[in-house]
N, C-alpha and C. Protein backbone atom coordinates (compact mmCIF):
# COMPACT_ATOMS: atom_id res chain seq x y z
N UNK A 1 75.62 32.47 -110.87
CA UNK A 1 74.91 33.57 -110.26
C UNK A 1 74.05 33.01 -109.13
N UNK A 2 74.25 33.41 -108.30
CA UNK A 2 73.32 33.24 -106.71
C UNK A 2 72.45 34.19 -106.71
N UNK A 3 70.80 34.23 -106.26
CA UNK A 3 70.49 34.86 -105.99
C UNK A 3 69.39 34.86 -105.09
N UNK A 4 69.80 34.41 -104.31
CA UNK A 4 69.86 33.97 -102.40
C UNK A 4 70.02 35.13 -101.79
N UNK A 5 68.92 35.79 -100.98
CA UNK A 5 69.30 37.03 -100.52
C UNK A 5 69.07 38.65 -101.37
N UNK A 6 68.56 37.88 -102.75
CA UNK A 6 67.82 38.80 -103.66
C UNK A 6 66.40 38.83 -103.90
N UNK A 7 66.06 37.46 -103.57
CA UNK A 7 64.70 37.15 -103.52
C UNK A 7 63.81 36.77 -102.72
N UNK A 8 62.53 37.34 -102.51
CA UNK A 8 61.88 37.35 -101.44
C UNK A 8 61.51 35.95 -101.26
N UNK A 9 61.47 34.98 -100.53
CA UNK A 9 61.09 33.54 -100.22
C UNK A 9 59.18 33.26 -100.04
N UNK A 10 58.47 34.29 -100.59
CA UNK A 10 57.06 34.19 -100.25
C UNK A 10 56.86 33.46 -101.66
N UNK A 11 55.56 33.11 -101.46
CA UNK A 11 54.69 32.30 -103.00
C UNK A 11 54.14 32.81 -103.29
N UNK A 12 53.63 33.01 -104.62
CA UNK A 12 53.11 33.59 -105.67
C UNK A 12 51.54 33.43 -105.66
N UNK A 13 50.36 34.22 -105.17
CA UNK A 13 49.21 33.31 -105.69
C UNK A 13 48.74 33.00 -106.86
N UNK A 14 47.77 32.16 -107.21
CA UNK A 14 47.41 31.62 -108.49
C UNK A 14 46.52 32.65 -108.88
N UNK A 15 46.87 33.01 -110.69
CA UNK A 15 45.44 33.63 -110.64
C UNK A 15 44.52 33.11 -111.66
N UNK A 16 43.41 33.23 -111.14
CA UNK A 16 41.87 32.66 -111.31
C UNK A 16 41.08 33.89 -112.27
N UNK A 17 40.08 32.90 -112.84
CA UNK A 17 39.74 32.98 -114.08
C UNK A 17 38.74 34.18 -113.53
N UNK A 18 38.40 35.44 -114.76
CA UNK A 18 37.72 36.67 -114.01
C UNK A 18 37.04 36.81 -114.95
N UNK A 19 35.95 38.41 -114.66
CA UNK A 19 35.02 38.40 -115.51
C UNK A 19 35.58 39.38 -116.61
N UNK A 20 35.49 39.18 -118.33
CA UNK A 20 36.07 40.13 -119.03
C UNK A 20 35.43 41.58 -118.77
N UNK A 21 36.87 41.79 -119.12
CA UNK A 21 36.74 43.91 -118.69
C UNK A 21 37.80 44.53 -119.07
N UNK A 22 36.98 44.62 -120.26
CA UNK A 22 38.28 45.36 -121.50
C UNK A 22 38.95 46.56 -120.80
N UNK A 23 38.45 47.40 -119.88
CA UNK A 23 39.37 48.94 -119.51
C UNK A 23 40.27 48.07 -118.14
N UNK A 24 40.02 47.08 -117.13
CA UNK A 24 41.12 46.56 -116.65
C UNK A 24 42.16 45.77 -117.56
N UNK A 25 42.16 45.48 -118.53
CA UNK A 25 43.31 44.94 -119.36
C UNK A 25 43.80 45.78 -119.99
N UNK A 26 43.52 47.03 -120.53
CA UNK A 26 43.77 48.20 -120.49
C UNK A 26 45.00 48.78 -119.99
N UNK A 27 44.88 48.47 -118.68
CA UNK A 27 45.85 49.38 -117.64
C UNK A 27 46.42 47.88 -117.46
N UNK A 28 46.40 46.70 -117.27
CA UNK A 28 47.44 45.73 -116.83
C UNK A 28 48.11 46.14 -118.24
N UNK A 29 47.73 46.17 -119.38
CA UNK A 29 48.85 46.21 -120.53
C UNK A 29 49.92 47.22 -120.04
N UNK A 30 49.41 48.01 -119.20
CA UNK A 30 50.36 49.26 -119.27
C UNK A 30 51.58 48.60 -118.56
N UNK A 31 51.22 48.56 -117.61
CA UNK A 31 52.01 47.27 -116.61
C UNK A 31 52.98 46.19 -116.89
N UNK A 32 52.45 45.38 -117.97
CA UNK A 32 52.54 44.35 -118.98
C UNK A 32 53.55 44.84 -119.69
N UNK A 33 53.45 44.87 -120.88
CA UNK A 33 54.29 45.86 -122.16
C UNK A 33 54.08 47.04 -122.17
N UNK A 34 53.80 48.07 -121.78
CA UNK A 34 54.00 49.51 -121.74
C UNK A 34 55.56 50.19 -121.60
N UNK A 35 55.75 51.33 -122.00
CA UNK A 35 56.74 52.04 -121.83
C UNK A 35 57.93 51.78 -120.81
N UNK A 36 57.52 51.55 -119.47
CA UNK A 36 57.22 51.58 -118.06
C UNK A 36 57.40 50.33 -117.57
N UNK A 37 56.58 49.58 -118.10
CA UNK A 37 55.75 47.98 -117.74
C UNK A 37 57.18 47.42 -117.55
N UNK A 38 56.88 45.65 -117.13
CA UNK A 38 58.00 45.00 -116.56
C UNK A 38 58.54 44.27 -117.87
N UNK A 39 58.27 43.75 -119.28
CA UNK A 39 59.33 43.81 -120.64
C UNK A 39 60.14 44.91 -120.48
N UNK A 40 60.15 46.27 -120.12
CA UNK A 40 60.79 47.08 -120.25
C UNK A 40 62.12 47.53 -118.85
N UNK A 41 61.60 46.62 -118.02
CA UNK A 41 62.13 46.94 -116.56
C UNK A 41 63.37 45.38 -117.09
N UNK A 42 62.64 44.39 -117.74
CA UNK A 42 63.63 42.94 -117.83
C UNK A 42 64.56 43.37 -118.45
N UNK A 43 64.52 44.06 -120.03
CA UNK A 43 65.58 44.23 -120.80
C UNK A 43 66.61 45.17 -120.09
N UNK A 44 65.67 46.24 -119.38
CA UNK A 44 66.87 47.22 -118.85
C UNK A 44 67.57 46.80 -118.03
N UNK A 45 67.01 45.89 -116.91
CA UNK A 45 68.00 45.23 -115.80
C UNK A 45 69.25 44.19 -116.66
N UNK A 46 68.59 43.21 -117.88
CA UNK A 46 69.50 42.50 -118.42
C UNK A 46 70.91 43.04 -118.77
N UNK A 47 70.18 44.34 -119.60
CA UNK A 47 71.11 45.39 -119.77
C UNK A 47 72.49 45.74 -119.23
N UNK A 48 71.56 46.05 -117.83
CA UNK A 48 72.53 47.13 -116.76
C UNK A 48 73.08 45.58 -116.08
N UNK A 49 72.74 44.51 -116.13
CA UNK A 49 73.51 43.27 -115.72
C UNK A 49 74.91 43.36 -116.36
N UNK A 50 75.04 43.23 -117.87
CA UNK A 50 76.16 42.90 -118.66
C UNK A 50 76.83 43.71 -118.69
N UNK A 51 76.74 45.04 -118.49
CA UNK A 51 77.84 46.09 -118.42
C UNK A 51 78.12 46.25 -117.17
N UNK A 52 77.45 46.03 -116.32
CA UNK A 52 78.29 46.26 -114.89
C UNK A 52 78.89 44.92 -114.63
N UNK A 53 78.84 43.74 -115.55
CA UNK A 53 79.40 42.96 -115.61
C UNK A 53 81.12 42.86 -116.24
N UNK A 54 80.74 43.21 -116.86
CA UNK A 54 82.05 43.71 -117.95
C UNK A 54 82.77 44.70 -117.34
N UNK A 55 82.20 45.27 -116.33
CA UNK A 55 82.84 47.00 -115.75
C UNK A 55 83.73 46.13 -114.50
N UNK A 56 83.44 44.65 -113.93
CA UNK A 56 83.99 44.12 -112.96
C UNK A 56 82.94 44.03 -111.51
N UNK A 57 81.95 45.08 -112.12
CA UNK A 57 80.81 45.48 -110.55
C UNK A 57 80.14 43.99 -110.85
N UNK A 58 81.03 43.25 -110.39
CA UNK A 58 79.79 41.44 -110.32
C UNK A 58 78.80 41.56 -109.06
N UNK A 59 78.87 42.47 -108.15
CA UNK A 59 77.65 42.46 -106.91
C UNK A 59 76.55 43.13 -107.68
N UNK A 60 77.15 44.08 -108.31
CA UNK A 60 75.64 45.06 -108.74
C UNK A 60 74.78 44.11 -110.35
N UNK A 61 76.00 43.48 -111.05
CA UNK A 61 75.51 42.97 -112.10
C UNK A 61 74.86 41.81 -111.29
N UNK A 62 74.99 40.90 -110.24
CA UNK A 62 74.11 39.93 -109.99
C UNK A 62 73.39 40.58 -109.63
N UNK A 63 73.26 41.54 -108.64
CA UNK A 63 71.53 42.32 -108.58
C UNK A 63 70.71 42.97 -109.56
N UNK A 64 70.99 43.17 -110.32
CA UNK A 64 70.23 43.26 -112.04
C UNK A 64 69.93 41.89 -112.31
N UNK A 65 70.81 41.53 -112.66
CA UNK A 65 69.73 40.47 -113.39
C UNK A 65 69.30 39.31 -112.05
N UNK A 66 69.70 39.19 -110.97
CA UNK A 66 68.40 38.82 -109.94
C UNK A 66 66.83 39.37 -110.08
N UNK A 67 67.38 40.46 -110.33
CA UNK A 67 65.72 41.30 -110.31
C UNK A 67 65.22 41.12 -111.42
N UNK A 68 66.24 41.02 -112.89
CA UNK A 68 65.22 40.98 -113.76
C UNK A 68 64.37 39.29 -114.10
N UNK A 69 65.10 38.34 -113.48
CA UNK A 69 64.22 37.24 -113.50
C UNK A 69 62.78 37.55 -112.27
N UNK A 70 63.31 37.99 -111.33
CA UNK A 70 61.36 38.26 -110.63
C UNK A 70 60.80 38.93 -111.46
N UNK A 71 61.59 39.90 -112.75
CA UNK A 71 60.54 41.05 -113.43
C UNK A 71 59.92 40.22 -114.51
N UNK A 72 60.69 38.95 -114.78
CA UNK A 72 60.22 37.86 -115.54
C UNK A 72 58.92 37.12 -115.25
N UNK A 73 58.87 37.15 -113.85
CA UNK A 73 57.75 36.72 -113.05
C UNK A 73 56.80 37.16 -113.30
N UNK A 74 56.80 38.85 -112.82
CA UNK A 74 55.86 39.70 -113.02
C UNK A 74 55.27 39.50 -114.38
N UNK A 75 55.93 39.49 -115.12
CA UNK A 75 55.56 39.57 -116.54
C UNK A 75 54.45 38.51 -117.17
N UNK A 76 54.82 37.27 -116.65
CA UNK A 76 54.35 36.03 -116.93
C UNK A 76 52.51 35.83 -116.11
N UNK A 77 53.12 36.67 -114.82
CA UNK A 77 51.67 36.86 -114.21
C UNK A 77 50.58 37.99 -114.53
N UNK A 78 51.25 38.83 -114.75
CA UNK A 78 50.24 40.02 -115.76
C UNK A 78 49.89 39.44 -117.23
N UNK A 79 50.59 38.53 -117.73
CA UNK A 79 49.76 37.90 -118.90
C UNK A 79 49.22 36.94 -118.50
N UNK A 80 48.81 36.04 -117.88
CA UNK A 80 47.98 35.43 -117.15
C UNK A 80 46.66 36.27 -116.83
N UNK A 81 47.08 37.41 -116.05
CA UNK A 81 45.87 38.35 -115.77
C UNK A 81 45.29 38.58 -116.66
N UNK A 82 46.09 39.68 -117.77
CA UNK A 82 45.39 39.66 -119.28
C UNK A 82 44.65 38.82 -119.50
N UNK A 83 45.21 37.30 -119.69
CA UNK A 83 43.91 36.42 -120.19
C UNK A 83 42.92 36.16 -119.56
N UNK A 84 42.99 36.24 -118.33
CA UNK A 84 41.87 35.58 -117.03
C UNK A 84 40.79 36.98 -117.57
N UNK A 85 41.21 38.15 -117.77
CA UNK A 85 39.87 39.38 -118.08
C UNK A 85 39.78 39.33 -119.52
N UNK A 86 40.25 38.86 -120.35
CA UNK A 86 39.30 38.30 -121.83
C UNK A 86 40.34 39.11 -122.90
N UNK A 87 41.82 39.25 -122.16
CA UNK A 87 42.57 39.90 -123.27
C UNK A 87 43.90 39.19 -124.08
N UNK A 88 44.46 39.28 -124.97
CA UNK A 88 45.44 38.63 -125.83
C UNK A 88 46.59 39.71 -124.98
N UNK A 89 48.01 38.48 -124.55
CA UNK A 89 48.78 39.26 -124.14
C UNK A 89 49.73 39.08 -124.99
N UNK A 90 49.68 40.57 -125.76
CA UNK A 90 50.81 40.98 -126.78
C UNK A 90 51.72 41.95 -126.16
N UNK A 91 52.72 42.37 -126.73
CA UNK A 91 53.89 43.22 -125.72
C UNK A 91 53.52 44.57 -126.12
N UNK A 92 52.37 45.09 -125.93
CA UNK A 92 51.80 46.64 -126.24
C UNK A 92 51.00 47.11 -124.76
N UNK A 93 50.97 48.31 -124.74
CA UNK A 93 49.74 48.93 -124.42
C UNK A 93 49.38 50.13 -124.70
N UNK A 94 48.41 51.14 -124.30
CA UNK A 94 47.58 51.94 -125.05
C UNK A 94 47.56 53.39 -124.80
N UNK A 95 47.55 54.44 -125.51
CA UNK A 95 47.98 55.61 -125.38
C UNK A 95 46.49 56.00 -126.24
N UNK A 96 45.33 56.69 -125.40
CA UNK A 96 44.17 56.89 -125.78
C UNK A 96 44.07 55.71 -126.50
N UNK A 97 43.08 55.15 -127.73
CA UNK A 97 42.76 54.45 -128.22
C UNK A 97 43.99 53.47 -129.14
N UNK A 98 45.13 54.21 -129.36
CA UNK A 98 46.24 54.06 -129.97
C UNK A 98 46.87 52.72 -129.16
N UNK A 99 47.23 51.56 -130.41
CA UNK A 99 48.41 50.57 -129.89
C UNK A 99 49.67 51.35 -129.87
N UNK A 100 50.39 51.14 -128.38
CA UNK A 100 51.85 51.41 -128.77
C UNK A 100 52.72 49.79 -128.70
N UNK A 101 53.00 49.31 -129.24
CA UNK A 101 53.99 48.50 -129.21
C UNK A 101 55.21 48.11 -128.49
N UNK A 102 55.52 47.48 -127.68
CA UNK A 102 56.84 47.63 -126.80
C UNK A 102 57.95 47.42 -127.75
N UNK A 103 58.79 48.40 -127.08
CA UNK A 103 60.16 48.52 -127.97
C UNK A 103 61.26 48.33 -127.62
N UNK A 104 62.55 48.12 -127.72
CA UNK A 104 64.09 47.74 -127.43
C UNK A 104 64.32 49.49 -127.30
N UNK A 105 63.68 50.42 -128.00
CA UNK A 105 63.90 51.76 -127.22
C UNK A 105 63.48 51.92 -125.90
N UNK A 106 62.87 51.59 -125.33
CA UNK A 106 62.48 52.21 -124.42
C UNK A 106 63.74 51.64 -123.14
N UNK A 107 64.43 50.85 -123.62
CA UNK A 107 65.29 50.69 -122.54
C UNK A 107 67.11 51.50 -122.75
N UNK A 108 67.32 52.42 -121.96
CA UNK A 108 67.89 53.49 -121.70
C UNK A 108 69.77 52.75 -121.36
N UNK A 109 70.26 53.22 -122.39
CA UNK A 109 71.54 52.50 -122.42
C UNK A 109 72.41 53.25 -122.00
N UNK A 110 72.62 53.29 -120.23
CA UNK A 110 73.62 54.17 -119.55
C UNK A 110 74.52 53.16 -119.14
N UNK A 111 75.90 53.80 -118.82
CA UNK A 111 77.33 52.96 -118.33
C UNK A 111 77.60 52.98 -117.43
N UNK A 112 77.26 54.03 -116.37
CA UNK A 112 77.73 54.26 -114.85
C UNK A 112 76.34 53.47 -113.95
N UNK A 113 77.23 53.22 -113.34
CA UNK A 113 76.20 52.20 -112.17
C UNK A 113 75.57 52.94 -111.44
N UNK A 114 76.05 53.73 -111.09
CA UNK A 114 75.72 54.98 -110.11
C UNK A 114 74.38 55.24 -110.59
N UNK A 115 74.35 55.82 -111.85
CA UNK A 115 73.02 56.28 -112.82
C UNK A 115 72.21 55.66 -112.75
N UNK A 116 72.74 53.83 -113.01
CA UNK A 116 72.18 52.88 -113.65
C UNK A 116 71.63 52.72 -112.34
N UNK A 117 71.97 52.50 -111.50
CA UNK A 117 70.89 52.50 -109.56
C UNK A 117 70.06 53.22 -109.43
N UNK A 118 70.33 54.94 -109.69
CA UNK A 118 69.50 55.51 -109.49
C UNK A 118 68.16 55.72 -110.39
N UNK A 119 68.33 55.48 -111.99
CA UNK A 119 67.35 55.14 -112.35
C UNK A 119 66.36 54.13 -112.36
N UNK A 120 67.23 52.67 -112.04
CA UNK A 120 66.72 51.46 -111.38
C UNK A 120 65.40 51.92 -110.32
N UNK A 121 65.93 52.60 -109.07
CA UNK A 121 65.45 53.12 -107.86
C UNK A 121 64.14 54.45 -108.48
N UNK A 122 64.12 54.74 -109.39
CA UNK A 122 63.09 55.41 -109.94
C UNK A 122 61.92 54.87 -110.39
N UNK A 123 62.53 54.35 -111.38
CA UNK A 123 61.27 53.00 -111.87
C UNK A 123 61.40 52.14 -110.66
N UNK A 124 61.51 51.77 -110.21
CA UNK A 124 60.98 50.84 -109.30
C UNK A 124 59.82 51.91 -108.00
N UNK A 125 60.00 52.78 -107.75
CA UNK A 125 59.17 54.04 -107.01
C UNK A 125 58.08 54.22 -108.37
N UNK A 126 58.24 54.25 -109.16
CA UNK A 126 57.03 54.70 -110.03
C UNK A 126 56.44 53.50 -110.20
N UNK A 127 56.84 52.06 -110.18
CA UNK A 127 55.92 50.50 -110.20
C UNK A 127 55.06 50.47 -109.19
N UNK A 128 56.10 51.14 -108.20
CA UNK A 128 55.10 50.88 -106.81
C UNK A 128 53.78 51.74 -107.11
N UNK A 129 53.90 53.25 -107.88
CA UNK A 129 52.62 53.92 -107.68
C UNK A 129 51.54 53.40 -108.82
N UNK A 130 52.56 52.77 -110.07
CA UNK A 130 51.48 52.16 -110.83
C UNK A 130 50.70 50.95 -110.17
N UNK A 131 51.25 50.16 -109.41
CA UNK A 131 51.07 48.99 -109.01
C UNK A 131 50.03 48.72 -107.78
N UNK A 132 50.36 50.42 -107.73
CA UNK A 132 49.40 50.94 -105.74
C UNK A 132 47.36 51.04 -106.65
N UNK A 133 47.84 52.22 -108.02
CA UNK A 133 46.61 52.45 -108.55
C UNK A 133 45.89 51.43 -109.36
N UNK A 134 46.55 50.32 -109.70
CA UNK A 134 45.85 48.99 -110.23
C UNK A 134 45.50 48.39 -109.16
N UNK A 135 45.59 48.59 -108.07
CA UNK A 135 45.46 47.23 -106.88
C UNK A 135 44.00 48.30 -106.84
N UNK A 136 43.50 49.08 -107.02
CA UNK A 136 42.45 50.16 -106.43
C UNK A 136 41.23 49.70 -107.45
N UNK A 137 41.45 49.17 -109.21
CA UNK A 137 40.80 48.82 -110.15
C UNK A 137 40.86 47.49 -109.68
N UNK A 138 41.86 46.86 -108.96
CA UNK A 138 41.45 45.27 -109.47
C UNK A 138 39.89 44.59 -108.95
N UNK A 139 39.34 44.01 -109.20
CA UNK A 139 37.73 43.65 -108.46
C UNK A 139 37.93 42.83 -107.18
N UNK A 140 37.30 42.67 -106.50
CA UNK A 140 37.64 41.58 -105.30
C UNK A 140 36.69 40.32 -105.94
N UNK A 141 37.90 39.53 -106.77
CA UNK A 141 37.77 38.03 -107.45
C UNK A 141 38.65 37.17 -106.93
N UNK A 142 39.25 37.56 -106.66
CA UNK A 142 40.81 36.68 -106.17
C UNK A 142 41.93 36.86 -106.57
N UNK A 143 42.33 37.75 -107.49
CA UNK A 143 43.40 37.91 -108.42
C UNK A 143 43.78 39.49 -107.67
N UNK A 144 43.45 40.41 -106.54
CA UNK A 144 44.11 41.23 -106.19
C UNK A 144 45.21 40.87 -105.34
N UNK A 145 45.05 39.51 -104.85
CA UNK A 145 46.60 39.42 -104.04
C UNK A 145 47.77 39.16 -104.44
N UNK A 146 47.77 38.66 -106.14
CA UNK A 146 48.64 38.37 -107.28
C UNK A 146 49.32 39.87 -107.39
N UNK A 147 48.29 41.31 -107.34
CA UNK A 147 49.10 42.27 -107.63
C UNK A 147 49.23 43.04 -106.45
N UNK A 148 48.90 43.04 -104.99
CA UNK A 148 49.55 42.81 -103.94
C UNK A 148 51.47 42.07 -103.98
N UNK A 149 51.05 40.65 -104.18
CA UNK A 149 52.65 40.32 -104.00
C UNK A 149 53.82 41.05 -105.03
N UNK A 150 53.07 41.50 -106.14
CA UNK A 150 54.10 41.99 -107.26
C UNK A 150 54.70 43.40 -106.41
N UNK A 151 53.58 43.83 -105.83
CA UNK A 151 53.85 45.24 -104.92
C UNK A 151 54.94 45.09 -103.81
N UNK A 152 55.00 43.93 -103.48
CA UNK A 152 55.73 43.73 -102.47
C UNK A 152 57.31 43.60 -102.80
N UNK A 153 57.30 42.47 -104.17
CA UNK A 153 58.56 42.69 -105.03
C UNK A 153 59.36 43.73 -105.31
N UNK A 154 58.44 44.67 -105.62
CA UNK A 154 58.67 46.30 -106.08
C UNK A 154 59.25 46.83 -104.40
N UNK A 155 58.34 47.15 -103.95
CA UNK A 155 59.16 47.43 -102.80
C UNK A 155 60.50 46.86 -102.29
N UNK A 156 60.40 45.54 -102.66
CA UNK A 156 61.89 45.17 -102.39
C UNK A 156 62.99 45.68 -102.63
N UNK A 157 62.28 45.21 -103.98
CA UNK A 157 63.51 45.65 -105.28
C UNK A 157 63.88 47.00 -104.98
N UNK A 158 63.11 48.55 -104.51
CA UNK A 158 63.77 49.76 -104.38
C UNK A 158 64.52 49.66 -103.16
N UNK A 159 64.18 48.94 -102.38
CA UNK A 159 65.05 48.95 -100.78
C UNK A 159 66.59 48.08 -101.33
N UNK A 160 66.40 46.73 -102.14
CA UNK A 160 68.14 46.39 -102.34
C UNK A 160 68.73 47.38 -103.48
N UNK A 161 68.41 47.67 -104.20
CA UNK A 161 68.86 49.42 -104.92
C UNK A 161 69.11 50.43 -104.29
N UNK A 162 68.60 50.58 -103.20
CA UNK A 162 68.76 51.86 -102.33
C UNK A 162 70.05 51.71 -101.54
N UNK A 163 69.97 50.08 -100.66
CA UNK A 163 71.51 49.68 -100.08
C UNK A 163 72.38 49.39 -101.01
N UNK A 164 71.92 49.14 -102.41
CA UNK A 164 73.39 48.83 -103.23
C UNK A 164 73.91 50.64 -103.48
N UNK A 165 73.21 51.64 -103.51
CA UNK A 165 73.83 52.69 -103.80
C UNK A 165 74.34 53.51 -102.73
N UNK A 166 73.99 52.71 -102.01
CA UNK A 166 74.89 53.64 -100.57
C UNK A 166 75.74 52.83 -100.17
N UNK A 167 75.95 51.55 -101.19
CA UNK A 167 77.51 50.69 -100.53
C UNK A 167 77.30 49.97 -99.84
N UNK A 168 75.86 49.87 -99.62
CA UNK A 168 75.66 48.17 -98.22
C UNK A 168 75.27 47.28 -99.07
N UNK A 169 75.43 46.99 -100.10
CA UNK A 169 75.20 45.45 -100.79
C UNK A 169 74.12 44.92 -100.53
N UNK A 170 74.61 43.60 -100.63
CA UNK A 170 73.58 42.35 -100.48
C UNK A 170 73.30 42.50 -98.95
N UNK A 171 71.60 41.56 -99.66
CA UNK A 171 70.74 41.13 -98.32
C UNK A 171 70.10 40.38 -98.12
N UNK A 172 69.83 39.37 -97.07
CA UNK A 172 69.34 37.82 -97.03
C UNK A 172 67.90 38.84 -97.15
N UNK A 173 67.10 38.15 -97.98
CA UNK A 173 65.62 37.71 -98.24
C UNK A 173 65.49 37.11 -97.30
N UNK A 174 64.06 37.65 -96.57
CA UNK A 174 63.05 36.66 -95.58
C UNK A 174 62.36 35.66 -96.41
C-alpha cells in the first residue's frame, strides 16, 4: 500500500503539558472515543478498506485505510491532549453526566463504495464542525495548533473523498 499522495507532508506539533480542565476533556473525549470521534472514523475506514478491497476497488480501498492511519494519528494526539488537561484516555465519552463507551457498533457496515464515500464525506464535514468548535474551547497554551493541523487533515480527507466520488482519484499531497 502507497500512500504518497494521500498524505499531507506537514508536521505534527507537539503537545505540551496544560492546565487541568475537566469540561475541555470532556469534549476532546467526544472527539477521542465518542460515537463520531476518530476510534470510530479508524474502524470504519479499516472497514470500508477490506471490502472495497475484496470488491477489486484497490484505489478506493488504499484511500480508506490511508486515511485511517492519519485517523490513527489523530487519535494518539487527542489522547495525549486528554492527558496534558488531567484526563485518563479511555475509549468513551459523555452524554450529560453518563459514560458512553466506544463500540464496534457504531461503525456502519455498508458494501457499496458509492455509500461508503458518501458517508466517509459526511463524517469527515461533521469533524470539520466538531473540530472548528473545539479549536474555539481550546486555551491559547500551545496545544491549539495540534487541533488546527487535525483540521487541516479533515479537510483533506473530505476533498480526496469528494474526487474519489466523482472518479478523479488520487492526489499528490503538498
Amino acid at each position: 500500500m502507497n500512500c504518497e499522495g494521500y498524505i499531507l507532508r506537514q508536521s505534527y506539533p507537539p503537545v505540551v503539558p496544560g492546565r487541568c480542565d475537566r469540561a475541555l476533556v470532556r469534549r476532546l473525549f467526544s472527539a477521542y472515543g465518542g460515537q463520531d470521534g476518530e476510534m470510530t472514523a479508524i474502524g470504519q475506514y479499516a472497514y470500508n478498506s477490506l471490502i472495497t478491497g475484496m470488491q477489486g476497488e484497490d484505489e478506493i480501498s488504499n484511500l480508506f485505510s490511508c486515511i485511517s492511519q492519519v485517523e490513527m494519528h489523530h487519535l494518539r494526539l487527542l489522547g495525549q491532549l486528554i492527558l496534558a488537561y488531567g484526563g485518563d484516555p479511555g475509549l468513551l465519552s459523555f452524554r450529560g453526566d453518563r459514560k458512553i463507551w466506544w463500540s464496534g457498533d457504531f461503525v456502519h457496515h455498508l458494501k457499496q463504495s458509492d455509500r461508503m464515500l458518501r458517508e466517509a464525506i459526511a463524517g469527515e464535514q461533521a469533524a470539520i464542525r466538531d473540530y472548528g468548535s473545539l479549536l474555539k474551547l481550546m486555551p491559547d497554551d500551545g496545544n491549539r495548533p495540534v487541533i488546527e493541523r487535525i483540521l487541516t487533515d479533515e479537510h483533506h480527507h473530505a476533498a480526496l473523498l469528494n474526487r474519489q466520488l466523482r472518479g478523479g482519484g488520487k492526489r499528490t499531497a503538498p
